[in-house]
N, C-alpha and C. Protein backbone atom coordinates (compact mmCIF):
# COMPACT_ATOMS: atom_id res chain seq x y z
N UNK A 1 -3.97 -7.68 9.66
CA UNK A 1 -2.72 -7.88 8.97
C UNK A 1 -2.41 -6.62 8.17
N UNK A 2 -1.07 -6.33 8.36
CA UNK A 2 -0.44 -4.89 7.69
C UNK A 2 -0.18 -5.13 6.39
N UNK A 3 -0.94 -5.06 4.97
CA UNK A 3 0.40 -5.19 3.71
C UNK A 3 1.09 -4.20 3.57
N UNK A 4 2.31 -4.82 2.89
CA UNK A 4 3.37 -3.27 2.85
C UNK A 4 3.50 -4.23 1.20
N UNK A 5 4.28 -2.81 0.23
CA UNK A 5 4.62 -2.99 -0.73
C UNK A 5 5.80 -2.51 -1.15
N UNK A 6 6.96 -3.31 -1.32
CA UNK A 6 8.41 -2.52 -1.26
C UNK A 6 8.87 -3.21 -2.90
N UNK A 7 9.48 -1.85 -3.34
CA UNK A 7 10.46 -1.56 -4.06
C UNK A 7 12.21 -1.45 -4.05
N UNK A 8 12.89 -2.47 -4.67
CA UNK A 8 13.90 -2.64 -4.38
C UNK A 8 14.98 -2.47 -6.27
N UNK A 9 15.88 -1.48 -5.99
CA UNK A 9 16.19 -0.88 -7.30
C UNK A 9 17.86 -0.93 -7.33
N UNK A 10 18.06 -0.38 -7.79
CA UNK A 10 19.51 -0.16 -8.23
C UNK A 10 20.30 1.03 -7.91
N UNK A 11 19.25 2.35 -8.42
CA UNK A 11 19.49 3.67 -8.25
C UNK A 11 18.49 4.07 -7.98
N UNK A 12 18.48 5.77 -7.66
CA UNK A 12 16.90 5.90 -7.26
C UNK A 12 16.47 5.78 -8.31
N UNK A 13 16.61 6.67 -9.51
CA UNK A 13 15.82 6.22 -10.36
C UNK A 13 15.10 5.14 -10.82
N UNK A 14 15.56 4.35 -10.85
CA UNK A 14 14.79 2.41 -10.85
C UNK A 14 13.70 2.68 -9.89
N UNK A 15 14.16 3.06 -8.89
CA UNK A 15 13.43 2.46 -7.32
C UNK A 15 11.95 3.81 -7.28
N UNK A 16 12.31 4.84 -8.07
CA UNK A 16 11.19 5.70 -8.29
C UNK A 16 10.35 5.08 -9.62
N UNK A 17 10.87 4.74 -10.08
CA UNK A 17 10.03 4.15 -11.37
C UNK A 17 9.03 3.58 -10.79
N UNK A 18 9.78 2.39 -10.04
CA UNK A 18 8.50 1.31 -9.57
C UNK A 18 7.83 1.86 -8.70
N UNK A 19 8.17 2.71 -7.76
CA UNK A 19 7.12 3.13 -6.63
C UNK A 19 5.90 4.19 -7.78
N UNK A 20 6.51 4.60 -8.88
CA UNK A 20 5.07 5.05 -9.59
C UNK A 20 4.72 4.03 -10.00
N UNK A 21 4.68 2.98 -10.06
CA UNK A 21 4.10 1.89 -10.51
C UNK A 21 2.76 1.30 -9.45
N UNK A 22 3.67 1.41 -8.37
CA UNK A 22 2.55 0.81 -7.51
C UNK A 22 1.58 2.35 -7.32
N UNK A 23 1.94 3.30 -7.35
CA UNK A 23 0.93 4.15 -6.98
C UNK A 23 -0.48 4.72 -7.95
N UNK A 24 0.42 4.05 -9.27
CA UNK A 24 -0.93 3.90 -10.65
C UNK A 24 -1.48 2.90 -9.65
N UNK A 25 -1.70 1.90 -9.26
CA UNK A 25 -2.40 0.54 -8.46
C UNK A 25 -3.06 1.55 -7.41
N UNK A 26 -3.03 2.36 -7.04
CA UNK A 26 -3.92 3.04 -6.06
C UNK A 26 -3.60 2.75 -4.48
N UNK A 27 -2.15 2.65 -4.29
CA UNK A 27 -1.20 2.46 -2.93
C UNK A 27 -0.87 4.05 -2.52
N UNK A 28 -0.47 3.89 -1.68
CA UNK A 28 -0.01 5.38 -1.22
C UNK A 28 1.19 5.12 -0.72
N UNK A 29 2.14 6.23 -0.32
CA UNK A 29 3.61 5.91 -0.54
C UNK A 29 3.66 6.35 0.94
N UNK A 30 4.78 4.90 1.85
CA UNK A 30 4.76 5.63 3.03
C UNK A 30 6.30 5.80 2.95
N UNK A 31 7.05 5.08 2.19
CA UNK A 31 8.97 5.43 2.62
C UNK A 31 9.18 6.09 1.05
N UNK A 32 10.06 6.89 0.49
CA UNK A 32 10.78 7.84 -0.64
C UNK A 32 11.48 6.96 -0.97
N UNK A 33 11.97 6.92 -2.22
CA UNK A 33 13.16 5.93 -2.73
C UNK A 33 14.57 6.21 -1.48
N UNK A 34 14.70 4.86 -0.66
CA UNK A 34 15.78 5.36 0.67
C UNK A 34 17.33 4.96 0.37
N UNK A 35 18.26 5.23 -0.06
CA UNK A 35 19.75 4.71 -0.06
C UNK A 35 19.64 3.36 0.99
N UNK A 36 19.72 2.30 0.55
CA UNK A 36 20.26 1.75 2.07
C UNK A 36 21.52 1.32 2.66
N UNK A 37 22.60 2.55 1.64
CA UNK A 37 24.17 2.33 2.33
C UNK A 37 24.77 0.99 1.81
N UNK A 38 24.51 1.20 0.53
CA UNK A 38 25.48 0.23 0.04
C UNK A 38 24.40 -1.25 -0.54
N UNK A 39 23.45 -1.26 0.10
CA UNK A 39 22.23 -2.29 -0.35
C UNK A 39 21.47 -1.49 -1.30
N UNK A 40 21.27 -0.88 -2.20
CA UNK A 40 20.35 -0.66 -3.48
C UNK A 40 19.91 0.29 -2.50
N UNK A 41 18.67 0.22 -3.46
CA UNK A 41 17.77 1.59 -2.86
C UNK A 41 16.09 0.79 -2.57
N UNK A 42 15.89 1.23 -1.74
CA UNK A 42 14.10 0.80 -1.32
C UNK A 42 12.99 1.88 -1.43
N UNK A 43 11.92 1.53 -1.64
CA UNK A 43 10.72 2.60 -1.47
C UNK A 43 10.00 1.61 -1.35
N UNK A 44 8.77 2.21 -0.41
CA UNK A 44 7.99 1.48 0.20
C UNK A 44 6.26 1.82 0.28
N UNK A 45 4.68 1.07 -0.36
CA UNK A 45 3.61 1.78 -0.21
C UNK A 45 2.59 0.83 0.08
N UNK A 46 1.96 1.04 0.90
CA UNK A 46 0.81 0.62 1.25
C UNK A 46 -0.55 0.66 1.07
N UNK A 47 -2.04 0.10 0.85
CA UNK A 47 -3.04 0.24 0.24
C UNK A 47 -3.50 0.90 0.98
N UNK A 48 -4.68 2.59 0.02
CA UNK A 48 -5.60 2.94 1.17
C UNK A 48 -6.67 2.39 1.64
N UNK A 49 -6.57 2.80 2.90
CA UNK A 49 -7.29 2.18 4.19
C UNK A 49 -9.07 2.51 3.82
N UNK A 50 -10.20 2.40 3.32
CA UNK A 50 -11.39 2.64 3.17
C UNK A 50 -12.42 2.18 4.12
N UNK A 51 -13.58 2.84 5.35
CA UNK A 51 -14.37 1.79 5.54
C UNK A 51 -15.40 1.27 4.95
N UNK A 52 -15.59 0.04 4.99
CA UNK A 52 -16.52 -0.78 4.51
C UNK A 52 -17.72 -0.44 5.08
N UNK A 53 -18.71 -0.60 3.68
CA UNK A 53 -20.05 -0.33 4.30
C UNK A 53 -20.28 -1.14 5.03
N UNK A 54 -21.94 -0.83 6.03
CA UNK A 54 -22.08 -0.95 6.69
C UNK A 54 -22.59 -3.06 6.94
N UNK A 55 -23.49 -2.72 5.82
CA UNK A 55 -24.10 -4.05 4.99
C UNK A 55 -22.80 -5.22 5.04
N UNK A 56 -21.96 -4.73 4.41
CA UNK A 56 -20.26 -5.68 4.69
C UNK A 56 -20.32 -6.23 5.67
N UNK A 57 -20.67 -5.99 7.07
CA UNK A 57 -19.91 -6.39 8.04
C UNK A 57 -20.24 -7.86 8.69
N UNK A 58 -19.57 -8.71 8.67
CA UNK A 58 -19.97 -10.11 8.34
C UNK A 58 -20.64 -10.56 10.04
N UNK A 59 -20.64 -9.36 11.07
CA UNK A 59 -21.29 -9.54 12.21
C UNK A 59 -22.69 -9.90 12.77
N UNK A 60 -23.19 -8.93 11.39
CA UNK A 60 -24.64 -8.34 11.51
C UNK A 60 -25.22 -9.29 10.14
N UNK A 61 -26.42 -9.30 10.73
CA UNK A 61 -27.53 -9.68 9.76
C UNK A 61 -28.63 -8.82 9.34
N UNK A 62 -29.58 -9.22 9.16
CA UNK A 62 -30.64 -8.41 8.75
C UNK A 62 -32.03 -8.39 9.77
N UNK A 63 -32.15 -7.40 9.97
CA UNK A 63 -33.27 -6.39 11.14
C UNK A 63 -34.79 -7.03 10.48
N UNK A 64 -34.97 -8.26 11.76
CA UNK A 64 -36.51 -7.74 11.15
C UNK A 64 -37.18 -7.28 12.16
N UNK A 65 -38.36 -6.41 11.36
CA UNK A 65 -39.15 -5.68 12.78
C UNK A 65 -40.30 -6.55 12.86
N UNK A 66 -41.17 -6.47 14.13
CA UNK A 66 -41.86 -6.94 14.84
C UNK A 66 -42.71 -6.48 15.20
């Protein structure tokens, strides 16, 4: 599943405010505050992607040797 995190403003300014908002939260910004022609303005960010250790992976268990 993709999360996206959108910002929806007035002017850019509004719509940049909040996209620093989410990026204090540790999102990364994939759309700029965008005009949308008469609909406000949008900006858009998504969480970074990290892999999980290895131990995490709810596949695997634990190795015993023999």
């Amino acid at each position: 599943m993709a999360l996206r995190f959108t910002v929806q403003g007035d002017d850019e300014a509004e719509t940049a405010a909040g996209l620093r908002l989410l990026l204090t939260l540790g999102l990364r910004k994939t759309l700029p505050p965008t005009d949308m022609i008469g609909n406000g303005w949008m900006a858009r960010a998504v969480p970074r992607m990290t892999k999980a250790p290895a131990e995490d992976d709810p596949g695997r268990g634990p190795v015993a040797s023999g």
